[in-house]
C-alpha atoms as a PDB file:
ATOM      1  CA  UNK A   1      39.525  -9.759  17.535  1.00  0.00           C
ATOM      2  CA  UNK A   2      35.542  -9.948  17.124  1.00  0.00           C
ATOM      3  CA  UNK A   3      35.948  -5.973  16.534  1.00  0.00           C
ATOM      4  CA  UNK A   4      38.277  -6.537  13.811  1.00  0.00           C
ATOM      5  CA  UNK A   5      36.622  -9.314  12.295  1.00  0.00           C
ATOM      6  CA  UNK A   6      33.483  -6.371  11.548  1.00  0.00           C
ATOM      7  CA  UNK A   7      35.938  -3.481  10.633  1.00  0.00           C
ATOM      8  CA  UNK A   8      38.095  -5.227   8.012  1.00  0.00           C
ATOM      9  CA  UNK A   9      35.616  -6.347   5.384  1.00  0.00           C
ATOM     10  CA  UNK A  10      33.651  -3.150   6.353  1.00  0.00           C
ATOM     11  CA  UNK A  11      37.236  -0.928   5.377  1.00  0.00           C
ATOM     12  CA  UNK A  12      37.574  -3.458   2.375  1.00  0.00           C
ATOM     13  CA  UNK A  13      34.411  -3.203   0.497  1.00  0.00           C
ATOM     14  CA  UNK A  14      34.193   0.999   1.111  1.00  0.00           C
ATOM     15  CA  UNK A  15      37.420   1.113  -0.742  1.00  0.00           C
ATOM     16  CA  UNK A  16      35.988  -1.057  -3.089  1.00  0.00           C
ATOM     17  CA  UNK A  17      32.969   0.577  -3.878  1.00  0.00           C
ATOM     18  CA  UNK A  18      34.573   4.495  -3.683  1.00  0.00           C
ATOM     19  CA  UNK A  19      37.683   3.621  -5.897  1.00  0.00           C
ATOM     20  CA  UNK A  20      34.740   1.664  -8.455  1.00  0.00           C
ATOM     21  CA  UNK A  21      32.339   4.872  -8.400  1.00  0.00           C
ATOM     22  CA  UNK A  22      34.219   6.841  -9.799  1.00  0.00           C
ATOM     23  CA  UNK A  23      35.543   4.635 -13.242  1.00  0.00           C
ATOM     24  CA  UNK A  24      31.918   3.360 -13.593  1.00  0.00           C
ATOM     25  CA  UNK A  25      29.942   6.589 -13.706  1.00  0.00           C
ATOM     26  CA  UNK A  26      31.375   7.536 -17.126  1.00  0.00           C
ATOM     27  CA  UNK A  27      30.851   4.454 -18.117  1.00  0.00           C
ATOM     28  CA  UNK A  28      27.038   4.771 -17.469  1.00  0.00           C
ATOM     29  CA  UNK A  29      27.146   8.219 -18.815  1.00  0.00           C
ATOM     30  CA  UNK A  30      28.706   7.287 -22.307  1.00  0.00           C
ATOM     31  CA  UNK A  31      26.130   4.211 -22.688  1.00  0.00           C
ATOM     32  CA  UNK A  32      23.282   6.893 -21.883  1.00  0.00           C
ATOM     33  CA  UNK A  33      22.271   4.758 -18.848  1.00  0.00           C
ATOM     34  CA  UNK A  34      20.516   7.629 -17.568  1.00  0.00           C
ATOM     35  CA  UNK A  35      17.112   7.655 -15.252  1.00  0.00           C
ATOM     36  CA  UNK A  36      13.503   8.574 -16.675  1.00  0.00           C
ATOM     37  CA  UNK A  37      11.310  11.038 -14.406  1.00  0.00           C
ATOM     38  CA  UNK A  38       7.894  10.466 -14.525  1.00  0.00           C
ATOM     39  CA  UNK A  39       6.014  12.947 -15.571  1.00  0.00           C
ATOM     40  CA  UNK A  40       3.780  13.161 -13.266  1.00  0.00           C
ATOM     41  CA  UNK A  41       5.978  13.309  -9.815  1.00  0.00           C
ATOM     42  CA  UNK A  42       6.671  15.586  -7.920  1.00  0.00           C
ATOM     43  CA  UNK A  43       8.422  18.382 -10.661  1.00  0.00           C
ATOM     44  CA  UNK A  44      12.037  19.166  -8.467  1.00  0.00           C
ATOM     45  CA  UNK A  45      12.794  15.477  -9.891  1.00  0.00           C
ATOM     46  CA  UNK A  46      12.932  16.631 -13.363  1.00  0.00           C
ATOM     47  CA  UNK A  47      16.138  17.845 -13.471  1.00  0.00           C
ATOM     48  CA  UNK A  48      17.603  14.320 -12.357  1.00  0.00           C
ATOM     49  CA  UNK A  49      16.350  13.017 -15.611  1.00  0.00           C
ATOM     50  CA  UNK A  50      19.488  11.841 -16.973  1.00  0.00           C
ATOM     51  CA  UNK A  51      21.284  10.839 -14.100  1.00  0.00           C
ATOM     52  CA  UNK A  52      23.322   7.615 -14.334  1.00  0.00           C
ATOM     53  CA  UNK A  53      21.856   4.547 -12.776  1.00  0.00           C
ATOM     54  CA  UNK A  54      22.792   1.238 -12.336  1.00  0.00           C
ATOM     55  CA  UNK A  55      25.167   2.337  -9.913  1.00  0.00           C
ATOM     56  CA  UNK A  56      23.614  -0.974  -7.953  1.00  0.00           C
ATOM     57  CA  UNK A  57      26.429  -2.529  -9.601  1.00  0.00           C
ATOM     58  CA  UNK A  58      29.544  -0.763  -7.251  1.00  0.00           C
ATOM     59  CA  UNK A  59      27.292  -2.427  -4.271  1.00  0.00           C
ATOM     60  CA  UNK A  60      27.877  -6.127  -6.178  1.00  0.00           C
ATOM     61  CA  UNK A  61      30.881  -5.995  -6.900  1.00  0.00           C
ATOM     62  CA  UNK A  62      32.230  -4.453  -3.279  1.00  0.00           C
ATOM     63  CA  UNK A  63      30.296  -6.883  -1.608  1.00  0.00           C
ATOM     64  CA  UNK A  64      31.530  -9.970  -3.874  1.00  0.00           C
ATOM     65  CA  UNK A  65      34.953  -9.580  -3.593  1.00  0.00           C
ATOM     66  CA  UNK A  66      35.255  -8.772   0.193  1.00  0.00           C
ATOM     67  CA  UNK A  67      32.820 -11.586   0.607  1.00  0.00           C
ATOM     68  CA  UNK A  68      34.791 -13.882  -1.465  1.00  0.00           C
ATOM     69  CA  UNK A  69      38.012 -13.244   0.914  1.00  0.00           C
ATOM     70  CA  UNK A  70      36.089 -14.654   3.787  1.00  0.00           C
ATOM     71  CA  UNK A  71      34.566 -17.354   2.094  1.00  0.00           C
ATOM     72  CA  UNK A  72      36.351 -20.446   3.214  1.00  0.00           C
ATOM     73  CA  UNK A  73      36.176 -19.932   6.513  1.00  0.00           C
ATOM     74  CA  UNK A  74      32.608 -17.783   6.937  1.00  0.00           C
ATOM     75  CA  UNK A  75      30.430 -20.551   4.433  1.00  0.00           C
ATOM     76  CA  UNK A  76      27.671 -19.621   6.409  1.00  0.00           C
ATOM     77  CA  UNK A  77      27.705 -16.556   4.424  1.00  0.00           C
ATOM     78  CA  UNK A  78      27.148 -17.948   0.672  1.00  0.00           C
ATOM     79  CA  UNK A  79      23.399 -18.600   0.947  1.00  0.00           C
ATOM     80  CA  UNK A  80      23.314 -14.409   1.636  1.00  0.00           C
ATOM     81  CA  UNK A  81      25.834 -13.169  -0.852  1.00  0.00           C
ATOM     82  CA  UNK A  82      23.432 -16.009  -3.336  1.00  0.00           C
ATOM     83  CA  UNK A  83      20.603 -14.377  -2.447  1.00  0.00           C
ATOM     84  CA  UNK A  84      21.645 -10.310  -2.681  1.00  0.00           C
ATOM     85  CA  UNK A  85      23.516 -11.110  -6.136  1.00  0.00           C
ATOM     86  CA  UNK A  86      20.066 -13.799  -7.540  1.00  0.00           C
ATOM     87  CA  UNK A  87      17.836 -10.344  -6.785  1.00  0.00           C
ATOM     88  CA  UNK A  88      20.658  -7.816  -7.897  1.00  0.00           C
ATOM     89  CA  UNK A  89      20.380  -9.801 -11.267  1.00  0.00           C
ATOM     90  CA  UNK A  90      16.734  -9.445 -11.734  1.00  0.00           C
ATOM     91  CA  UNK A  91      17.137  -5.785 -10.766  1.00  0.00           C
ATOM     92  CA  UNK A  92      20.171  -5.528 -13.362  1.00  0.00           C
ATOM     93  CA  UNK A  93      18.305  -7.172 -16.008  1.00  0.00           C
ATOM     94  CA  UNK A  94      15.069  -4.918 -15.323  1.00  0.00           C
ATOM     95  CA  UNK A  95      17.676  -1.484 -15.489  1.00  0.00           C
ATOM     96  CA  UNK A  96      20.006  -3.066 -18.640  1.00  0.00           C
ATOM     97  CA  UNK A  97      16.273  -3.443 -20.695  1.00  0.00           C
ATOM     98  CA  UNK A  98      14.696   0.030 -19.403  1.00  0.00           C
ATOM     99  CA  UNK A  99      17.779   1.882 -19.969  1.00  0.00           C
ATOM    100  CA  UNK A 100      20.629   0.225 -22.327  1.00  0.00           C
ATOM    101  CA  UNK A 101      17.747  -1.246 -24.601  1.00  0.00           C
ATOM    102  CA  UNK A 102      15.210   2.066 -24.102  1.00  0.00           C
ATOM    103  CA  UNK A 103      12.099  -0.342 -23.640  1.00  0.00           C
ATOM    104  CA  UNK A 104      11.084   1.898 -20.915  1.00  0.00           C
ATOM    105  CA  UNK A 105       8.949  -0.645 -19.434  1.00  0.00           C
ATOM    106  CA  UNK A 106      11.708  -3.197 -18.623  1.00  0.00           C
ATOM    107  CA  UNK A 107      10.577  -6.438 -17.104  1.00  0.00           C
ATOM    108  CA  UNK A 108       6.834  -7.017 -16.818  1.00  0.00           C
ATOM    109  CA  UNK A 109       5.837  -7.161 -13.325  1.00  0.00           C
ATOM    110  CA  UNK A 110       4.901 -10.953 -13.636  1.00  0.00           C
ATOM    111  CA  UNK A 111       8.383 -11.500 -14.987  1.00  0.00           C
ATOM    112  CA  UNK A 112       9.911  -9.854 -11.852  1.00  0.00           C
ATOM    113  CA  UNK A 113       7.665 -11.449  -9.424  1.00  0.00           C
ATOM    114  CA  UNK A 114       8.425 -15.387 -11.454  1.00  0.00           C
ATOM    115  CA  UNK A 115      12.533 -14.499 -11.276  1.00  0.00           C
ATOM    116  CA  UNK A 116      11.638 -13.341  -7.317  1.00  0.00           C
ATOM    117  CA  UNK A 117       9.377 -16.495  -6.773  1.00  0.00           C
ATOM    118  CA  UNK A 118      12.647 -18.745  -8.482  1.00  0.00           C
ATOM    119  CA  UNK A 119      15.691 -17.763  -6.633  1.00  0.00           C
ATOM    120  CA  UNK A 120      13.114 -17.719  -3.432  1.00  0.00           C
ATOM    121  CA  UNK A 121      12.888 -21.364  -3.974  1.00  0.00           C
ATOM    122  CA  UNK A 122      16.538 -21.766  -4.346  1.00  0.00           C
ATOM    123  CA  UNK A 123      17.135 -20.185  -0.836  1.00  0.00           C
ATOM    124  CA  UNK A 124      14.213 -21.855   0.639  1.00  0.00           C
ATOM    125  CA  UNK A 125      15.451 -24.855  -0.371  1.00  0.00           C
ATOM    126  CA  UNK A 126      18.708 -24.506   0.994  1.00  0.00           C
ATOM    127  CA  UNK A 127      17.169 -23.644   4.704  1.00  0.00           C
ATOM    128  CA  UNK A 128      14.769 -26.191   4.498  1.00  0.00           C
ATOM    129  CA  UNK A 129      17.481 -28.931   3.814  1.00  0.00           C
ATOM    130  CA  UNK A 130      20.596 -28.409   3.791  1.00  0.00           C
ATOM    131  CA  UNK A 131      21.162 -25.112   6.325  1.00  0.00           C
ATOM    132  CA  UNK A 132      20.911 -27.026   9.496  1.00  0.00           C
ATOM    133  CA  UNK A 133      19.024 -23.652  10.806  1.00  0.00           C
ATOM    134  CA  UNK A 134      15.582 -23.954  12.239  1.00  0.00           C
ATOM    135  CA  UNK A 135      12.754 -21.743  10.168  1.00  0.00           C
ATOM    136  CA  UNK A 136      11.574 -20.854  13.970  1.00  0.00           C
ATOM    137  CA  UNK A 137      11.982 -17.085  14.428  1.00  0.00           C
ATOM    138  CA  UNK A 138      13.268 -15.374  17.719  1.00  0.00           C
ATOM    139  CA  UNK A 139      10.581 -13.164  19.010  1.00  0.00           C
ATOM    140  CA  UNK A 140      11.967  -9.485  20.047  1.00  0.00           C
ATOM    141  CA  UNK A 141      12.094  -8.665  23.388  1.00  0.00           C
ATOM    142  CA  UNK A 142      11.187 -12.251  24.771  1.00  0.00           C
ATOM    143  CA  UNK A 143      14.922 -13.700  26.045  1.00  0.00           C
ATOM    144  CA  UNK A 144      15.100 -16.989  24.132  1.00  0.00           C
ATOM    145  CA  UNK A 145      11.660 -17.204  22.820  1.00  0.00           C
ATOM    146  CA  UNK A 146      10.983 -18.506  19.587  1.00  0.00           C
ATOM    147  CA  UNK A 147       8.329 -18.779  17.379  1.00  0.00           C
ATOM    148  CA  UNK A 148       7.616 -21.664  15.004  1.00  0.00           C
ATOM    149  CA  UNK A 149       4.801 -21.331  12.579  1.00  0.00           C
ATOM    150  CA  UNK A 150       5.067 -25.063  11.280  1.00  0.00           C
ATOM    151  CA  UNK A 151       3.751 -25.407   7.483  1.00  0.00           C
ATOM    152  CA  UNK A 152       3.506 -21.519   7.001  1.00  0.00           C
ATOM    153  CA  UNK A 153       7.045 -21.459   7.681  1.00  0.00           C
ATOM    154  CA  UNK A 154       8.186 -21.673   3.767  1.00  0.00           C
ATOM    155  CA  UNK A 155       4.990 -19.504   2.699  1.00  0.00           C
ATOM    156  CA  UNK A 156       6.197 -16.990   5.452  1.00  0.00           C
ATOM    157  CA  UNK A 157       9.764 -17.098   4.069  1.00  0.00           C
ATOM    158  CA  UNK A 158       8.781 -16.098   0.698  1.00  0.00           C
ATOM    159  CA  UNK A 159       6.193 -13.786   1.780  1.00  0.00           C
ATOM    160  CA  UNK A 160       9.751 -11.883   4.129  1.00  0.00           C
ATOM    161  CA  UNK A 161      11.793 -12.409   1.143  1.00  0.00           C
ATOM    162  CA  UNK A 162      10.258 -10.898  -1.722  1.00  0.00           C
ATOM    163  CA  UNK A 163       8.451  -8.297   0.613  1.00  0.00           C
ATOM    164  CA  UNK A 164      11.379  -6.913   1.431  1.00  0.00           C
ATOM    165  CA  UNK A 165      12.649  -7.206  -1.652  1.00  0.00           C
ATOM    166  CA  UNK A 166       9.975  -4.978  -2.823  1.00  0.00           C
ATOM    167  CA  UNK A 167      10.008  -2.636   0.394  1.00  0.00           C
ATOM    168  CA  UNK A 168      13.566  -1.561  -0.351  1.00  0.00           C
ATOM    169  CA  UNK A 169      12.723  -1.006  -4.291  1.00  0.00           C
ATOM    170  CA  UNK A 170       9.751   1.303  -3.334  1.00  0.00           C
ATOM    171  CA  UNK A 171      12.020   3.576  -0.828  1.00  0.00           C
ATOM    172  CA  UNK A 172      14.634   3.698  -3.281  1.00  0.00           C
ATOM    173  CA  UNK A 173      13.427   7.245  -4.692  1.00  0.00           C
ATOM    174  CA  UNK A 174      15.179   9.792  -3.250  1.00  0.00           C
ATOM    175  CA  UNK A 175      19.042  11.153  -3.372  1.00  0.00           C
ATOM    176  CA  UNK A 176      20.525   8.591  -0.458  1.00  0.00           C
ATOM    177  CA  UNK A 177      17.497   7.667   1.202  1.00  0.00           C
ATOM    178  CA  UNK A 178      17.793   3.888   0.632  1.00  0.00           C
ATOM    179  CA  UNK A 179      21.393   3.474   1.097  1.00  0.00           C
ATOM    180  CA  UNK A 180      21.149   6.037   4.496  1.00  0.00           C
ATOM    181  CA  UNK A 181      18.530   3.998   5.880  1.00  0.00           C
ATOM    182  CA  UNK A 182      20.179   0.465   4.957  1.00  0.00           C
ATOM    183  CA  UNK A 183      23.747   1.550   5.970  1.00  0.00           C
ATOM    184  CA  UNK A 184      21.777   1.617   9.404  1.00  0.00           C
ATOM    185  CA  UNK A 185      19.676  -1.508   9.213  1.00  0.00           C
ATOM    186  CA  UNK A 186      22.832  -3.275   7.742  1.00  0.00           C
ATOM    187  CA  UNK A 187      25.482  -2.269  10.774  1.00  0.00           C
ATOM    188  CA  UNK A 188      22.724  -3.851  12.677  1.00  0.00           C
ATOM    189  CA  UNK A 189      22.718  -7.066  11.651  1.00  0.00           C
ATOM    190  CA  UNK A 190      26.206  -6.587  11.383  1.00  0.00           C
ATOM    191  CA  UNK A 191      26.339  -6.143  15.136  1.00  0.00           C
ATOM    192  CA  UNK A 192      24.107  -9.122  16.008  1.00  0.00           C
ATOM    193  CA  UNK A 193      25.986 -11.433  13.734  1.00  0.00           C
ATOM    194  CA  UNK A 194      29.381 -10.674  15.649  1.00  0.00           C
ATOM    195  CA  UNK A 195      27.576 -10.848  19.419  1.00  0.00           C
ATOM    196  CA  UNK A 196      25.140 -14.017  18.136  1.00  0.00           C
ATOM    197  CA  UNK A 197      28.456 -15.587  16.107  1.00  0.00           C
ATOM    198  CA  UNK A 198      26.220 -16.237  12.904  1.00  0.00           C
ATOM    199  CA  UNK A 199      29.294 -16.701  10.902  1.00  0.00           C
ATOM    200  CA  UNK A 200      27.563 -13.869   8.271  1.00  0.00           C
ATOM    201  CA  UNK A 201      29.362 -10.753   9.834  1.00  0.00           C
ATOM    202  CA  UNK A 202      31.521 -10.397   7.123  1.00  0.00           C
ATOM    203  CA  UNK A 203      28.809  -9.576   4.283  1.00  0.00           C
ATOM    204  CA  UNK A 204      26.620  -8.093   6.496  1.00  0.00           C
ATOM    205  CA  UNK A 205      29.626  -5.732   7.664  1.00  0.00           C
ATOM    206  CA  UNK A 206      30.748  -5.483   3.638  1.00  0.00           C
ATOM    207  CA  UNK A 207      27.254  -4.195   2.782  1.00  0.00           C
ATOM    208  CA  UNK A 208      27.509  -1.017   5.296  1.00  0.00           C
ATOM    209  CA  UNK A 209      31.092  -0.709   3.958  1.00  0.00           C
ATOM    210  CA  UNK A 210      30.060  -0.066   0.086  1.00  0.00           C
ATOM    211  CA  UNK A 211      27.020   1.957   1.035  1.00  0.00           C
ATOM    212  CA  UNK A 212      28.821   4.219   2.840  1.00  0.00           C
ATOM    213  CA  UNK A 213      31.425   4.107  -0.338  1.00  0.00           C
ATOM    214  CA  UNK A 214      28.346   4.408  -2.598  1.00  0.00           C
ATOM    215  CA  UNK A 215      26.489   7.409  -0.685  1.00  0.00           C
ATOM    216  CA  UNK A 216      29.041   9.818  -1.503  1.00  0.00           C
ATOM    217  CA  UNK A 217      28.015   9.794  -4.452  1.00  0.00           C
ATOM    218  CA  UNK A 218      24.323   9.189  -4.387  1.00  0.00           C
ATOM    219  CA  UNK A 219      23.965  12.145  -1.451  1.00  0.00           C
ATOM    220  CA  UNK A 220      21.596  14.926  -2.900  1.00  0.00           C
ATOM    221  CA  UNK A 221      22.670  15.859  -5.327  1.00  0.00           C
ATOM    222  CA  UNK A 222      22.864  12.086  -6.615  1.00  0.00           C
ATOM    223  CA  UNK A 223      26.179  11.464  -9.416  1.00  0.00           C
ATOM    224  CA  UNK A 224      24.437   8.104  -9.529  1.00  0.00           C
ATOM    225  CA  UNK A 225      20.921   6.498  -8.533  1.00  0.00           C
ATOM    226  CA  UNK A 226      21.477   2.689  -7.635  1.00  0.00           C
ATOM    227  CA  UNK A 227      18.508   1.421  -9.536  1.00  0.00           C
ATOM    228  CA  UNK A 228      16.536  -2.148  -9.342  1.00  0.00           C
ATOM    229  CA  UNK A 229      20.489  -3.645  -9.483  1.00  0.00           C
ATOM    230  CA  UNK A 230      21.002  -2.252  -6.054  1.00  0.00           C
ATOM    231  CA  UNK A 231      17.743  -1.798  -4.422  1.00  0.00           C
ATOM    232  CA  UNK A 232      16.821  -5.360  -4.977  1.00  0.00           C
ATOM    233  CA  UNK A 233      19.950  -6.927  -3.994  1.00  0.00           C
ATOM    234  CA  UNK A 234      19.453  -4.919  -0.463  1.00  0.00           C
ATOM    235  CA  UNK A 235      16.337  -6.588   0.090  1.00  0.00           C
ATOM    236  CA  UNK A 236      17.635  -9.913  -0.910  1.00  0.00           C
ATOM    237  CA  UNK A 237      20.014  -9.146   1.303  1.00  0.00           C
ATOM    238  CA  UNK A 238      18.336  -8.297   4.396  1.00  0.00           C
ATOM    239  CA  UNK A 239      15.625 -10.787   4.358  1.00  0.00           C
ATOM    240  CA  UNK A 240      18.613 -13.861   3.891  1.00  0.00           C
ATOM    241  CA  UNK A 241      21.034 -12.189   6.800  1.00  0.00           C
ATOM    242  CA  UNK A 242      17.540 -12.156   8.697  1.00  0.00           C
ATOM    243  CA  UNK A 243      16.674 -15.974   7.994  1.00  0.00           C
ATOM    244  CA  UNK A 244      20.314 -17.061   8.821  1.00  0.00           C
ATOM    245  CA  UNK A 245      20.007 -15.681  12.370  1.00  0.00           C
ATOM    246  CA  UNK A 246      16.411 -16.402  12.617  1.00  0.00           C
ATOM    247  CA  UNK A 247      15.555 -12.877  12.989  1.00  0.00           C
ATOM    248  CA  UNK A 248      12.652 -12.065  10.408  1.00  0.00           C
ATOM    249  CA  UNK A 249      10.611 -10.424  12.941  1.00  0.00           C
ATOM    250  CA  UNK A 250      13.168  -7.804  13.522  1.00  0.00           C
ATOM    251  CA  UNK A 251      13.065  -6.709  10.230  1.00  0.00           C
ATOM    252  CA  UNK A 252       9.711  -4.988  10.502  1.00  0.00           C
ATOM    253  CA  UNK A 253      11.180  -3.198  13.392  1.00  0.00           C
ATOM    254  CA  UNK A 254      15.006  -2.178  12.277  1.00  0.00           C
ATOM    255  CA  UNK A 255      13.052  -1.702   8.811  1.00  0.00           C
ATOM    256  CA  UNK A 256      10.020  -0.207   9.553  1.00  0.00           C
ATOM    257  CA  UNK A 257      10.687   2.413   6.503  1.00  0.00           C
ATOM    258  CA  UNK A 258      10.903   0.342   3.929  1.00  0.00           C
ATOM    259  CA  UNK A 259       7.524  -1.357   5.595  1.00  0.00           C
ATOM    260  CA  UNK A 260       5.808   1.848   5.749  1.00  0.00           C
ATOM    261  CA  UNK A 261       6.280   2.593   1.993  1.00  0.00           C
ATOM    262  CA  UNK A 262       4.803  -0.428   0.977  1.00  0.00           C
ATOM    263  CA  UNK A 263       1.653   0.110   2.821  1.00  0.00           C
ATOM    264  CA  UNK A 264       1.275   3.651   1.331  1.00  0.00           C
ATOM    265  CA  UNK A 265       1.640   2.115  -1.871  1.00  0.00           C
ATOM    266  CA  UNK A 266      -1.269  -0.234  -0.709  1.00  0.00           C
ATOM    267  CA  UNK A 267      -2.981   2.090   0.654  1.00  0.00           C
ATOM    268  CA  UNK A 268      -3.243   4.635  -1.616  1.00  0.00           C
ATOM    269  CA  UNK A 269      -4.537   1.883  -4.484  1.00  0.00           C
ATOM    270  CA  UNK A 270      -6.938   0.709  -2.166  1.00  0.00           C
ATOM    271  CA  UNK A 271      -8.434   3.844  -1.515  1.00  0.00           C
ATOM    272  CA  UNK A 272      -8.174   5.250  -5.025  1.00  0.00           C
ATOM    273  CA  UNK A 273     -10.202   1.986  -6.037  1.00  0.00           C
ATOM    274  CA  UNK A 274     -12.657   2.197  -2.889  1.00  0.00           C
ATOM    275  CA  UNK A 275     -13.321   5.932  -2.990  1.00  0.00           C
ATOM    276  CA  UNK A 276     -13.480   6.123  -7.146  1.00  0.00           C
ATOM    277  CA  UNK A 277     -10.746   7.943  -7.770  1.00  0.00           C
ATOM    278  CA  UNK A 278      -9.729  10.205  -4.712  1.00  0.00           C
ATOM    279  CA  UNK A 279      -5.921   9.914  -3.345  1.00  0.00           C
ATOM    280  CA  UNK A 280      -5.296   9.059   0.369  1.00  0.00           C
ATOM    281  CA  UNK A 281      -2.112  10.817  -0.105  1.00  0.00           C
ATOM    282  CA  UNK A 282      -0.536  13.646  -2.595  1.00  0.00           C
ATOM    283  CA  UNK A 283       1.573  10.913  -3.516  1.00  0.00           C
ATOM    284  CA  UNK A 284       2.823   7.252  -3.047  1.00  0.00           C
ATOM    285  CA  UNK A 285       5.394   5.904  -1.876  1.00  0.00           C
ATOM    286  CA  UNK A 286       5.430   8.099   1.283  1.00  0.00           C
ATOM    287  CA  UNK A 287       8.292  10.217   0.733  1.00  0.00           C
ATOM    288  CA  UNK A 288       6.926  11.480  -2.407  1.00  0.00           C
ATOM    289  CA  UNK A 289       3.740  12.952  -0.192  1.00  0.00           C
ATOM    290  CA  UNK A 290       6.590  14.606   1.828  1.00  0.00           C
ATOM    291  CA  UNK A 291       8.165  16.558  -0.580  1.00  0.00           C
ATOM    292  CA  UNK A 292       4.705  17.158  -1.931  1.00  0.00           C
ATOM    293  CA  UNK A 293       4.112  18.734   1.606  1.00  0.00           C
ATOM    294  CA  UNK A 294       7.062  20.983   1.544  1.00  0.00           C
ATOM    295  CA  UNK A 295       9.897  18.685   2.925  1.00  0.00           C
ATOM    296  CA  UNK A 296      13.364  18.739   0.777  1.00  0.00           C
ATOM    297  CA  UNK A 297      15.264  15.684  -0.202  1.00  0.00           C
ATOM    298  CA  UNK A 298      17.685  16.234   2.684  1.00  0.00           C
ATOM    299  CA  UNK A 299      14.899  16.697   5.628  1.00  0.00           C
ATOM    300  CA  UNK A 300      13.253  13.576   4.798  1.00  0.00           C
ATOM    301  CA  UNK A 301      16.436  11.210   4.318  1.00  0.00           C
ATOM    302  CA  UNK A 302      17.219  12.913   7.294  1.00  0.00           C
ATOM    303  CA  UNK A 303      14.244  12.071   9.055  1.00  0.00           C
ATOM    304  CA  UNK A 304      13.741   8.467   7.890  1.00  0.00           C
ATOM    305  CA  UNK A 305      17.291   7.690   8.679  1.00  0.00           C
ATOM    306  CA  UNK A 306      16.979   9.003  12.649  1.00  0.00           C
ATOM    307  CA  UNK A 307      13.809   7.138  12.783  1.00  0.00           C
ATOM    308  CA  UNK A 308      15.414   3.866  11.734  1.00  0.00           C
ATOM    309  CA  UNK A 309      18.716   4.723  13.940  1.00  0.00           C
ATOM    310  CA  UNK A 310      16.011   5.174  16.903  1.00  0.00           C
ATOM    311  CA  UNK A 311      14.355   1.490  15.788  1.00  0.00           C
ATOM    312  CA  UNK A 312      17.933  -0.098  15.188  1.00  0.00           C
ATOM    313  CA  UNK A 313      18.777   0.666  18.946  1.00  0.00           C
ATOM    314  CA  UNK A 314      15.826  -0.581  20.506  1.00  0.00           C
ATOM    315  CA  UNK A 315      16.485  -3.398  18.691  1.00  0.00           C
ATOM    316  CA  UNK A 316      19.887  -3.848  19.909  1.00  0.00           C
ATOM    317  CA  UNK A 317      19.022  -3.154  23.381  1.00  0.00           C
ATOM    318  CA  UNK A 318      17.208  -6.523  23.355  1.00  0.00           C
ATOM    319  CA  UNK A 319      19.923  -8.384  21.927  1.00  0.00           C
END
């Protein structure tokens, strides 16, 4: 039964999200929702200028409605599918202003980071006093062992949500590289929600479900980029299914890619700053410096996703 209890909402929201692909992409295409290239990347992304986005939206809507089916009897679940669809919203509005309005600068970064720091409080709230879960997080690899970091605990919860948040934006720039490596990190907590019986599995099992709807047709080449709408609800996502198991510290280790690209980003304005003007690599985030280096689209999706695959197993093995 436990099996079935993953598959079902995982079958339900992929034929949610592959029968909704397919009606919204013209819909995108006739409101000229299409993606701007910058300039100055790498010059293979040119020709995606154009390319629907928003497709974030297919990932909403699958997950809502399978998540609504289970809702009555999984309401451990709510405070997740609150927290993907309060940072898909931000992301939405950010996409509908860049590219139904044409103000190519869409929300200002404090306006992003205020929205962030809002719904943040709404979720923190709810753990704090109403979840009846403990902020302490399990420590990998130690049987049993927690950790509790006493008043950091809420400063450490918004520092993990929004973080990730942002981790999953910044790897979202390549054909199917954020939905390959999520569909991974997302079957993961999928699987420790069903052997730990959270009471989440269902959302965390509908999320895998319509990425693997959506990555047939964001799969170099991309139909459809997800945009903020999609890659911030993932990181909403994550860091909520993480805080309802008490796993936060697994997510730098399941999502070590999406950590990695934020420290280029770091990185490489540190050292720009430090060294007056000199790049630490060709190009930030990191998979930009790949293909910069001679790696195609495909190799490097290919690559992140076996690395996270690699991390997602070692990370089961201690469960």
């Amino acid at each position: 039964m436990r099996e079935i209890g993953i598959i079902v909402p995982m079958l339900i929201s992929f034929a949610v999200s592959v029968v909704m692909a397919p009606l919204l992409i013209p819909v995108l295409v006739k409101l000229k929702a299409g993606q701007t290239v910058r300039d100055d990347g790498p010059k293979t992304h040119l020709k995606k200028s154009g390319t629907p986005t928003m497709g974030g939206i297919v990932i909403l809507v699958s997950v809502t409605v399978t998540s609504l089916l289970y809702a009555d009897e999984y309401r451990k679940m709510i405070p997740v599918l609150f927290l993907t669809l309060g940072f898909g919203m931000i992301g939405f509005l950010d996409d509908f202003i860049k590219v139904i309005l044409k103000r190519s600068m869409g929300l200002s970064p404090l306006q992003k980071l205020s929205l962030q720091i809002l719904v943040t409080s709404l979720f923190a709230y709810y753990m704090v006093n109403m979840s009846g879960i403990s902020l302490a997080m399990r420590i990998p690899f130690l049987k049993g062992q927690y950790i509790d970091f006493g008043i950091l605990n809420v400063p450490l919860l918004f520092l993990v949500v929004i973080g990730t948040a942002n981790g999953t934006n910044f790897t979202d720039g390549l054909d199917g590289l954020l939905g390959s490596v999520t569909v991974l990190t997302s079957t993961f907590f999928s699987v420790a929600a069903a052997l730990l019986m959270t009471g989440i599995s269902p959302i965390t099992c509908s999320v895998a479900g319509a990425l693997l709807g959506f990555l047939l047709f964001n799969v170099h080449p991309a139909s459809v980029f997800m945009g903020d709408t999609g890659s911030l609800a993932l990181g909403g996502f994550l860091s909520a299914s993480a805080y309802m198991m008490q796993m936060p510290l697994y997510l730098p280790i399941v999502g070590l890619v999406y950590v990695i690209e934020v420290l280029s980003v770091i990185m490489q304005v540190l050292y720009f700053r430090i060294s007056g003007g000199r790049r630490l690599l060709k190009m930030a985030p990191l998979h930009h410096h790949f293909e910069l280096c001679g790696f195609s689209e495909v190799s490097i999706v290919a690559i992140f996703s076996v690395a996270t695959a690699i991390l997602c197993m070692l990370a089961l093995f201690d469960l």
